[in-house]
Protein backbone atom coordinates (compact mmCIF):
# COMPACT_ATOMS: atom_id res chain seq x y z
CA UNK A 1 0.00 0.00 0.00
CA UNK A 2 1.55 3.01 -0.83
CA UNK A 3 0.56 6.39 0.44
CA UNK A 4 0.92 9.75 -0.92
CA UNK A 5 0.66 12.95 0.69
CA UNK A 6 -0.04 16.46 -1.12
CA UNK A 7 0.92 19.70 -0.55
CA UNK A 8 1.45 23.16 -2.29
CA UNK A 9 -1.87 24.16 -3.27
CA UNK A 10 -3.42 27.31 -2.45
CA UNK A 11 -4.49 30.50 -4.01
CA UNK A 12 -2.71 32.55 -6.65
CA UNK A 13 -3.49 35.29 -9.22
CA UNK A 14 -3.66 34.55 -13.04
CA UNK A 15 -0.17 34.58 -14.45
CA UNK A 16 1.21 33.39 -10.68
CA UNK A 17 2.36 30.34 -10.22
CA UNK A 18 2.30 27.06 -7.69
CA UNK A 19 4.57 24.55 -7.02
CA UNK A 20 2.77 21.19 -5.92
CA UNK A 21 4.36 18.49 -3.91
CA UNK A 22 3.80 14.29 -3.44
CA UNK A 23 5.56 12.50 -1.11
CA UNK A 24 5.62 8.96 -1.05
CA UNK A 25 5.69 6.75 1.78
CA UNK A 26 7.92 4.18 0.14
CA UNK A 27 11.39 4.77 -2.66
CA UNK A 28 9.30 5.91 -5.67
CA UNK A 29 11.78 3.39 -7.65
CA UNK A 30 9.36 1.11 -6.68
CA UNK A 31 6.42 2.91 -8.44
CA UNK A 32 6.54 2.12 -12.56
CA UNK A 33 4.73 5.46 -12.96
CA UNK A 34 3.56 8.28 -10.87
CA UNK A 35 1.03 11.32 -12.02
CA UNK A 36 -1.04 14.64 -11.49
CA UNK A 37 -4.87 14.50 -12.00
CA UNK A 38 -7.39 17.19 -11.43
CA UNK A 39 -10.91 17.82 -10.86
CA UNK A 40 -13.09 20.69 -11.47
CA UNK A 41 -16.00 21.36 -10.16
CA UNK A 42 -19.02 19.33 -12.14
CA UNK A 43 -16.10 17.86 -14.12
CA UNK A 44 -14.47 14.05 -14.34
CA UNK A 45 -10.96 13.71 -12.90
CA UNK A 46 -8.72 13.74 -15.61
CA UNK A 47 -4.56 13.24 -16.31
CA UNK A 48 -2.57 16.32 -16.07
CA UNK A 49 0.92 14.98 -16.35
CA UNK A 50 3.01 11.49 -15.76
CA UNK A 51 6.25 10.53 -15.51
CA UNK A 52 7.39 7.01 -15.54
CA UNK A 53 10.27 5.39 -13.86
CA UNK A 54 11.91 4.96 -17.12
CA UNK A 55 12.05 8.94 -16.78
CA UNK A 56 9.12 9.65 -20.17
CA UNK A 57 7.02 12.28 -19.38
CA UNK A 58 3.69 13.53 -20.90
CA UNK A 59 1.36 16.22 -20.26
CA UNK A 60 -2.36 17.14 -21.37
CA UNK A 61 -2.48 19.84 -24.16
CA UNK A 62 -4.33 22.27 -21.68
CA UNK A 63 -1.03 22.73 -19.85
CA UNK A 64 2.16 21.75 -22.05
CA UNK A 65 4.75 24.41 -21.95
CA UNK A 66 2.76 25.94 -18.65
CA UNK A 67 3.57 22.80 -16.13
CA UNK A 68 6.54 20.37 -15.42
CA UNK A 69 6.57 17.69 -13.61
CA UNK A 70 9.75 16.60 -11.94
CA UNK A 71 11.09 13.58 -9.17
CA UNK A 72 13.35 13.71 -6.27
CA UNK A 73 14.01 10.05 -5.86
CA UNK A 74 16.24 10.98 -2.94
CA UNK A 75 12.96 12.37 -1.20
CA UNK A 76 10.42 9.97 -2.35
CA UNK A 77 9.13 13.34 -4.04
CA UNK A 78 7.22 13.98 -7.20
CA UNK A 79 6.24 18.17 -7.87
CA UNK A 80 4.31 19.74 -10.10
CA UNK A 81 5.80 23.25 -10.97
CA UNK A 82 2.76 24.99 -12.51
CA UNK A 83 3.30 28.67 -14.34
CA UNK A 84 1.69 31.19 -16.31
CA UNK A 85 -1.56 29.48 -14.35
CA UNK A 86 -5.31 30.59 -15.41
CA UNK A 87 -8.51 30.33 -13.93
CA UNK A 88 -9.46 27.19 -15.56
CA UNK A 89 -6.80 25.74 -13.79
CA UNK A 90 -8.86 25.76 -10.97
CA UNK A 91 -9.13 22.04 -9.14
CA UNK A 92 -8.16 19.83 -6.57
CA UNK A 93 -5.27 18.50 -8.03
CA UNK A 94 -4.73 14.52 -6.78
CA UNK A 95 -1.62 12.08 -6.71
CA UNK A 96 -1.66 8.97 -8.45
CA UNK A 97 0.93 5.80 -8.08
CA UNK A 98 0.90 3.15 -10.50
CA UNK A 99 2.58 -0.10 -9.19
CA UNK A 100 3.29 -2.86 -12.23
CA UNK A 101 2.12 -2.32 -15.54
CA UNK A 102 0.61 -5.73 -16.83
CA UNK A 103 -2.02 -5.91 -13.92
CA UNK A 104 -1.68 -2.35 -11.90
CA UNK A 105 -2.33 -0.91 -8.66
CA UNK A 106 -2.83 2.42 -7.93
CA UNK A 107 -3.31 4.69 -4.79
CA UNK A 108 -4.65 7.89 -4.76
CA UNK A 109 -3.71 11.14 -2.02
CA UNK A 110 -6.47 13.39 -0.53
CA UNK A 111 -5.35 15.62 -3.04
CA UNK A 112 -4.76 19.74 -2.58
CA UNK A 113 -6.94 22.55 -3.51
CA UNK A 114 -5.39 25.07 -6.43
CA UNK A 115 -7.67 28.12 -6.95
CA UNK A 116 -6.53 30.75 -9.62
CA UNK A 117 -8.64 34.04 -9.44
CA UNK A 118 -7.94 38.09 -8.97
């Protein structure tokens, strides 16, 4: 069971930016891949960026050249540096682990508020 724990969100002004953090409670070698999803209001959860232990990456259209996402194997840690961020980036923005790849776990944090507005 792994578990991942949020943090980072808050609010910020269009054109700010937010840096998001998920730790992991175990060495996120262990994890094949590890992602950002987000959920707006009335909206399905849906994929905002991955990154694989094999070190791919891939990002939704909405937010390519905008967000990065990043691991600090050292820390367990997996961010989300978001920039240039617009209202309709507003969500809670969740964790995902994804443990094998034929037949795959996942796990899931509480996941962190992000609310862009002037």
């Amino acid at each position: 069971q792994v578990q991942l724990v949020e943090s980072g969100g808050g609010l910020v002004q269009p054109g700010g930016s937010l840096r998001l953090s998920c730790a992991a409670s175990e060495s996120i070698f262990s994890i094949n891949a590890m992602a950002w999803y987000r959920q707006a209001p009335g909206k399905e959860r849906a994929l905002v960026a991955r990154t694989t232990s094999g070190g791919s990456t891939n990002y939704a259209d909405s937010v390519k050249g905008r967000f990065t996402i990043s691991r600090d194997n050292a820390k367990n840690t997996v961010y989300l540096q978001m920039n240039s961020l617009k209202p309709e980036d507003t969500a809670v923005y969740y964790c995902n682990a994804q443990k094998g790849w034929y037949k795959p776990d996942y796990y899931w944090g509480q996941g962190t508020q992000v609310t862009v507005s002037s």
